[in-house]
Protein backbone atom coordinates (compact mmCIF):
# COMPACT_ATOMS: atom_id res chain seq x y z
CA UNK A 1 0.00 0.00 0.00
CA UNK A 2 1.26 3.57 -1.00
CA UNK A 3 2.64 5.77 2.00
CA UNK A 4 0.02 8.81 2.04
CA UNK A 5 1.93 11.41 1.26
CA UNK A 6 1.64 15.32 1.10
CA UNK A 7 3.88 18.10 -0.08
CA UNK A 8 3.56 21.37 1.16
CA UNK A 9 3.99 25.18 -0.68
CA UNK A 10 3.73 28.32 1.24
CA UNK A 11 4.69 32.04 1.54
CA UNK A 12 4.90 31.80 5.27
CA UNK A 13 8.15 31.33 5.79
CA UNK A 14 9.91 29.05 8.61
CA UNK A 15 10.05 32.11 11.34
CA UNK A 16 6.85 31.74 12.43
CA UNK A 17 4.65 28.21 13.53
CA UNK A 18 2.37 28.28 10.32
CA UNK A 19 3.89 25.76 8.61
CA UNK A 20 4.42 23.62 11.54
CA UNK A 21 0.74 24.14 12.98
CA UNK A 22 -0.76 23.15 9.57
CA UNK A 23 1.43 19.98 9.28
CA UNK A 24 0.17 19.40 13.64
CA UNK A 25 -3.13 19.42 11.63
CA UNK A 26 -2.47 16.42 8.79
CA UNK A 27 -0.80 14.27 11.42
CA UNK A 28 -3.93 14.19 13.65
CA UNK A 29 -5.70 13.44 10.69
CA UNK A 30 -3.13 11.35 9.10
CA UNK A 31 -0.75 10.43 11.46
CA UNK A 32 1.18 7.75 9.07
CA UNK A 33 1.29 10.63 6.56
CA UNK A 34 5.01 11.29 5.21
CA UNK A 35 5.11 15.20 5.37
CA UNK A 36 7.79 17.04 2.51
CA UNK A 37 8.65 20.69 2.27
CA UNK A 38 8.65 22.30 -1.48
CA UNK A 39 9.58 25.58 -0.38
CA UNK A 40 7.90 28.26 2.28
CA UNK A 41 10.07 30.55 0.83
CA UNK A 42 7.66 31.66 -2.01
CA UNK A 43 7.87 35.24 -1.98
CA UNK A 44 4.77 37.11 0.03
CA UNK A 45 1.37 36.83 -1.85
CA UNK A 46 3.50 36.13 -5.57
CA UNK A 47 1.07 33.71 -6.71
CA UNK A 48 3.22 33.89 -10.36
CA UNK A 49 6.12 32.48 -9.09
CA UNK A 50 4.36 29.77 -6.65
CA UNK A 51 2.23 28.54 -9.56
CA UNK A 52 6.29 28.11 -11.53
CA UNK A 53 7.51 26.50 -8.65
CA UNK A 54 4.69 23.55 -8.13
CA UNK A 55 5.06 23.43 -12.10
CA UNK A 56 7.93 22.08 -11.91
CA UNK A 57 8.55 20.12 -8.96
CA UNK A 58 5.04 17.79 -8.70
CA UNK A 59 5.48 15.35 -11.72
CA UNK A 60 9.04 14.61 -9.74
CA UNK A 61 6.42 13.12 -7.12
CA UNK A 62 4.58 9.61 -7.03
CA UNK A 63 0.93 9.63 -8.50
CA UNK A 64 -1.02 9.28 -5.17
CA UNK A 65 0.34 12.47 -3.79
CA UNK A 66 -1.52 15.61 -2.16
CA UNK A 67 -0.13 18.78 -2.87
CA UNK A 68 -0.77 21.44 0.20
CA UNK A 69 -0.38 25.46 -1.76
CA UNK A 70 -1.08 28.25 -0.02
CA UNK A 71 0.10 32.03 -1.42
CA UNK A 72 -3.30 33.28 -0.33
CA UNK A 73 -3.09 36.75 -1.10
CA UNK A 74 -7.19 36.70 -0.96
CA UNK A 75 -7.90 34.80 2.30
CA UNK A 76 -11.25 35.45 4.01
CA UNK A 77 -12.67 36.69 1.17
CA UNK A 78 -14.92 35.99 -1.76
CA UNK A 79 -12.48 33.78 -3.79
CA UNK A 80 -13.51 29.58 -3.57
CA UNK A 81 -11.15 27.34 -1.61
CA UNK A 82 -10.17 24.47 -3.98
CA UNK A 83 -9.16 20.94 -4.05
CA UNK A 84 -8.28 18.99 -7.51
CA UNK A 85 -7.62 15.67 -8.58
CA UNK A 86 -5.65 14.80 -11.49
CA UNK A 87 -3.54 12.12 -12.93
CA UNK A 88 -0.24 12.91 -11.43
CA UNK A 89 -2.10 13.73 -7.47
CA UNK A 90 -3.93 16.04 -5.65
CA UNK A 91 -3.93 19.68 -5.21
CA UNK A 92 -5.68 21.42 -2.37
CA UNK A 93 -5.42 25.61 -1.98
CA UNK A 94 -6.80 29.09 -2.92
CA UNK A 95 -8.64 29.22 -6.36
CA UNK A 96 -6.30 32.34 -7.67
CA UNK A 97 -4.02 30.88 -10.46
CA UNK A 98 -1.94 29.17 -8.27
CA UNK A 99 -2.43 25.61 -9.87
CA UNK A 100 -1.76 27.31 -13.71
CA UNK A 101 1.83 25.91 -14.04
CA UNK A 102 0.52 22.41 -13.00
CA UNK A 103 -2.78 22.36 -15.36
CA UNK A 104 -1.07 23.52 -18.28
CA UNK A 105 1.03 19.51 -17.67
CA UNK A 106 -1.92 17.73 -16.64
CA UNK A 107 -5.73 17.28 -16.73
CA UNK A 108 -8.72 18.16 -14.01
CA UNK A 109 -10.30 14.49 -13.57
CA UNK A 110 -12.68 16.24 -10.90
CA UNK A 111 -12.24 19.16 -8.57
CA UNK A 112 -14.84 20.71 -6.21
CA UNK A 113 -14.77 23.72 -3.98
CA UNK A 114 -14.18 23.17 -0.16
CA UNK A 115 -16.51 23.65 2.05
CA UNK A 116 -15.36 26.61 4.95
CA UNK A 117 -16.11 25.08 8.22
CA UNK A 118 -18.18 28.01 10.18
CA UNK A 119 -15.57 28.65 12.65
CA UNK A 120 -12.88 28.46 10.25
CA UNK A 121 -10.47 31.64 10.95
CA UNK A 122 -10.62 34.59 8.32
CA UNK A 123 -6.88 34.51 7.77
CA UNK A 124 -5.66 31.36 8.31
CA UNK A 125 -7.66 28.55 5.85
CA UNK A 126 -4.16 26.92 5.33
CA UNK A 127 -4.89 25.42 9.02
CA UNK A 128 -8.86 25.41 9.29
CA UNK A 129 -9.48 24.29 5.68
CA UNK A 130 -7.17 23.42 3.32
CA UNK A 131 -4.70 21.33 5.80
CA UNK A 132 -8.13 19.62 6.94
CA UNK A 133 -8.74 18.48 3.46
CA UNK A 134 -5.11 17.63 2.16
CA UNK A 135 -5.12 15.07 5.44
CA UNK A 136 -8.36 13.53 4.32
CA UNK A 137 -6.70 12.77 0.48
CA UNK A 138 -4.11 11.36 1.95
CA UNK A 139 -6.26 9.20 4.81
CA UNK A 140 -8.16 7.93 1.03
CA UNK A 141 -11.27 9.89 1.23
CA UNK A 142 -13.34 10.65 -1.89
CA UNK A 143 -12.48 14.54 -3.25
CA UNK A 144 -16.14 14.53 -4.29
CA UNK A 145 -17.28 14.56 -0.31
CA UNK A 146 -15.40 17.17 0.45
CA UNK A 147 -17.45 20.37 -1.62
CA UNK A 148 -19.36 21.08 -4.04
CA UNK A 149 -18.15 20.02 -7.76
CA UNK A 150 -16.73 22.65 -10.02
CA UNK A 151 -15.84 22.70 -13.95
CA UNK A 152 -13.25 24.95 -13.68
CA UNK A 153 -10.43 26.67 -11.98
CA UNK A 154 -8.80 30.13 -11.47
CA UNK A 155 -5.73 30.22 -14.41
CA UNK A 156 -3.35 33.17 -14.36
CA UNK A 157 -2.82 34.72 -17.62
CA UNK A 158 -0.18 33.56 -19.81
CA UNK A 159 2.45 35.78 -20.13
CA UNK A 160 4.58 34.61 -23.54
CA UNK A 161 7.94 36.10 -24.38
CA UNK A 162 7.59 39.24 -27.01
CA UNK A 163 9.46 38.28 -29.93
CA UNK A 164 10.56 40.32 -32.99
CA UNK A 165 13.28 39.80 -35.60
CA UNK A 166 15.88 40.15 -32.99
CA UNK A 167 15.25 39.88 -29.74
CA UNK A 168 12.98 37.71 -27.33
CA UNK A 169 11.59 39.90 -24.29
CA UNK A 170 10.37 38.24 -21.10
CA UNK A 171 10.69 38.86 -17.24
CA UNK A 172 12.22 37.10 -14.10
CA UNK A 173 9.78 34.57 -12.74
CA UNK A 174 11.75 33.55 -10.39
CA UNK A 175 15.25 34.14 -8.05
CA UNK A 176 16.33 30.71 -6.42
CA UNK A 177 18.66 30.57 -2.53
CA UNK A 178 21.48 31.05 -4.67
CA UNK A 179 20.61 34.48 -6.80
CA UNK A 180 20.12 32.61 -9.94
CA UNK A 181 17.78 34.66 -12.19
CA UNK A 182 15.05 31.78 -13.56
CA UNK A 183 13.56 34.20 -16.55
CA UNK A 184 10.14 33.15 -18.46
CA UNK A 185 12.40 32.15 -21.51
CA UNK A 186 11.65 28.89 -22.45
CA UNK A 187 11.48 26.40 -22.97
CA UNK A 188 14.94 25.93 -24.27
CA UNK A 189 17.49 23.41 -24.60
CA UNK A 190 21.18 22.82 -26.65
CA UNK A 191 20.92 21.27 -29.36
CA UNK A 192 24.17 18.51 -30.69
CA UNK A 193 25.92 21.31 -31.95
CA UNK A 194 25.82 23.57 -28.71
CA UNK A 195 22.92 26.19 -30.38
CA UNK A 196 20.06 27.22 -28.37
CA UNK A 197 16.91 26.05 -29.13
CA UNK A 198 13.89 27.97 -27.97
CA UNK A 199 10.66 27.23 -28.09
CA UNK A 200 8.25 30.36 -28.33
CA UNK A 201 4.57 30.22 -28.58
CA UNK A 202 2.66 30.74 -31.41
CA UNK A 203 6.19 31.42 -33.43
CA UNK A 204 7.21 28.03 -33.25
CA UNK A 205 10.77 26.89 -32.76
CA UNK A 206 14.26 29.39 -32.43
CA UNK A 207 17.27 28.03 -33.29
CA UNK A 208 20.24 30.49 -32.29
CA UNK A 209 23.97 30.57 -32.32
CA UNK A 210 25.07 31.47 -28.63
CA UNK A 211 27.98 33.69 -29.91
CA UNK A 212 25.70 35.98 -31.40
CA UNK A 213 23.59 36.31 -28.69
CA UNK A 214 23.05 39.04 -25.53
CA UNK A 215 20.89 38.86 -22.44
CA UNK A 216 20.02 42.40 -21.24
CA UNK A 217 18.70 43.10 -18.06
CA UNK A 218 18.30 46.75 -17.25
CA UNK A 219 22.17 48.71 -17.99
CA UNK A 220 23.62 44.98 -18.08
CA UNK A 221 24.96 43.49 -20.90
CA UNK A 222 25.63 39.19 -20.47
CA UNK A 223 27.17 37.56 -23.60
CA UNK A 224 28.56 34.60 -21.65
CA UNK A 225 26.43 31.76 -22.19
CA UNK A 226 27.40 27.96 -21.32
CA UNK A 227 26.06 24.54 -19.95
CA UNK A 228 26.83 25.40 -16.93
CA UNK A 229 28.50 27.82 -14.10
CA UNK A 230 31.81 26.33 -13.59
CA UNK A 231 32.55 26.87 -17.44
CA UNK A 232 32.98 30.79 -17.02
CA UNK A 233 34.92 33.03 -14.98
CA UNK A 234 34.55 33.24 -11.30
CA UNK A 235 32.43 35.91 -10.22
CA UNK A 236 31.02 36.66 -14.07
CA UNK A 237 27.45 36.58 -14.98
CA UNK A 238 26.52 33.91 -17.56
CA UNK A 239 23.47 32.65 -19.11
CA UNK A 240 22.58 29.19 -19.41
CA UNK A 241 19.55 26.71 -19.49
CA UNK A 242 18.30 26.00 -16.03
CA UNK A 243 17.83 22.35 -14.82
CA UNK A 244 13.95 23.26 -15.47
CA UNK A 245 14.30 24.43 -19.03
CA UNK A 246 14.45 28.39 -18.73
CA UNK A 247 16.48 30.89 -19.74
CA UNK A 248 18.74 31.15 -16.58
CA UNK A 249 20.87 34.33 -15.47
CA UNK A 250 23.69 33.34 -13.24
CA UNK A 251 27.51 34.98 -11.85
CA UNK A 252 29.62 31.96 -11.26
CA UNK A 253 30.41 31.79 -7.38
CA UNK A 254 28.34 34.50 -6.28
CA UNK A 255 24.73 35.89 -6.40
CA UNK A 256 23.45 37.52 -9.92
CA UNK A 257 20.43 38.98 -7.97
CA UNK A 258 23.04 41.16 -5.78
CA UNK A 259 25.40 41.44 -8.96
CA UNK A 260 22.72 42.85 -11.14
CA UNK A 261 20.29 44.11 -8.46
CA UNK A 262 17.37 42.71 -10.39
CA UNK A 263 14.22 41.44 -8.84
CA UNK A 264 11.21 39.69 -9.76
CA UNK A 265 9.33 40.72 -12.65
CA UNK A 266 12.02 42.64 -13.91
CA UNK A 267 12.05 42.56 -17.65
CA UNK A 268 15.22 40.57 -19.68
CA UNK A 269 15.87 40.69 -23.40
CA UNK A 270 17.48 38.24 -25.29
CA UNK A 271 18.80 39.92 -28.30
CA UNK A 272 20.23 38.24 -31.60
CA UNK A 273 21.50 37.48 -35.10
CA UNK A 274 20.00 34.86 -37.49
């Protein structure tokens, strides 16, 4: 029999109990539940770059599992509490775009909206509703008794790269613990003879010669790009291809967010010859 298992994603951070009093709450209800931590290190209320970072991390996870989310921007308020079943697990949080990433990889078999218990807190449903449900998931009860069925979840716009003749324009989606810059480039990967291939929507397919190639993020200039960081200098920015598929922004040995004080949502242009 599978080991119930539950992965949780949060803004909350590690400083405070929130994580730790929602997890209290699945073990009651689930005490042989094996509990794993994404990340609480989302940054407050970006439900962009939470929606990224569950896109890529829960096909790395066996089918049966629950996935926890909360960047709850909207708590207490009109927007539906959600939980959703497809064929690679469960996702339980706030209906606001947070389970784009995921959906745009998988299918909604069934989803319904929670029911709010009555003396559910205003500003804490991760622990009074959404931690209540992810336990019952993983204890093997039916999504469908949990709400009331829906067609249809909250999906954040898509935001594709601008292209022109010469340059691709996107943004920074996301800045990992080491100041890598994740951009929304991509996806992309080197092809046999070390050129970047890029896949853009509704363009089709980029094939580009590194060596004539520039990433510019506000006054910077990066024309390094390799595989990966050890190939350039020490303490130089590069671009590569993150492990994810992205457009990455990196300084070898050090922290391209503090090198080129750039920040989420900042814009980056990859410029070019054909």
């Amino acid at each position: 029999m599978n080991v119930p298992i539950v992965a949780l994603l949060t803004d909350f951070g590690t400083s405070d109990p929130y994580v730790g009093v929602m997890k209290g709450v699945i073990l009651r209800q689930c005490p042989n539940a094996q509990l794993i931590d994404l990340t609480h290190a989302v940054a407050p209320q970006h439900v962009r770059q939470a929606s990224y970072l569950l896109g890529t991390a829960f096909s790395h996870f066996p089918p049966h599992t629950v996935f926890l989310a909360v960047v709850d921007p909207g708590v207490g308020t009109s927007r539906r509490a959600v939980a959703i079943r497809t064929d690679h697990g469960c996702f339980v949080g706030p209906d606001n775009g947070l389970f784009t990433d995921v959906l745009r990889a998988t299918q909604i078999i069934e989803a319904v909206a929670l029911t709010t218990p009555p003396d559910a807190s205003q500003t804490f449903h991760g622990r009074d509703v959404f931690a209540p449900a992810a336990a019952a998931l993983a204890n093997g009860t039916a999504l469908s008794s949990l709400g009331t069925p829906i067609n249809a979840v909250q999906r954040l716009d898509h935001i594709s790269p601008a292209i022109t003749e010469s340059s691709l324009r996107g943004e920074i989606i996301h800045i990992d613990h080491f100041g890598n810059l994740i951009t929304g480039i991509g996806p992309c990967h080197w092809s046999p003879d070390s050129h970047l291939i890029i896949a853009v929507d509704d363009y089709g397919v980029l094939t580009l010669d590194p060596s004539v190639c520039q990433v510019r993020l506000a006054n910077h200039v990066i024309d390094q790009f390799h595989p990966t960081y050890g190939f350039s200098i020490a303490g130089s920015a590069l671009a590569l291809i993150s492990s994810d598929g992205q457009l990455e922004i990196a300084v070898n040995g050090g922290s391209a967010a503090q090198y080129l004080d750039a920040h989420l949502g900042d814009s980056v242009e990859l410029r070019y010859h054909r």
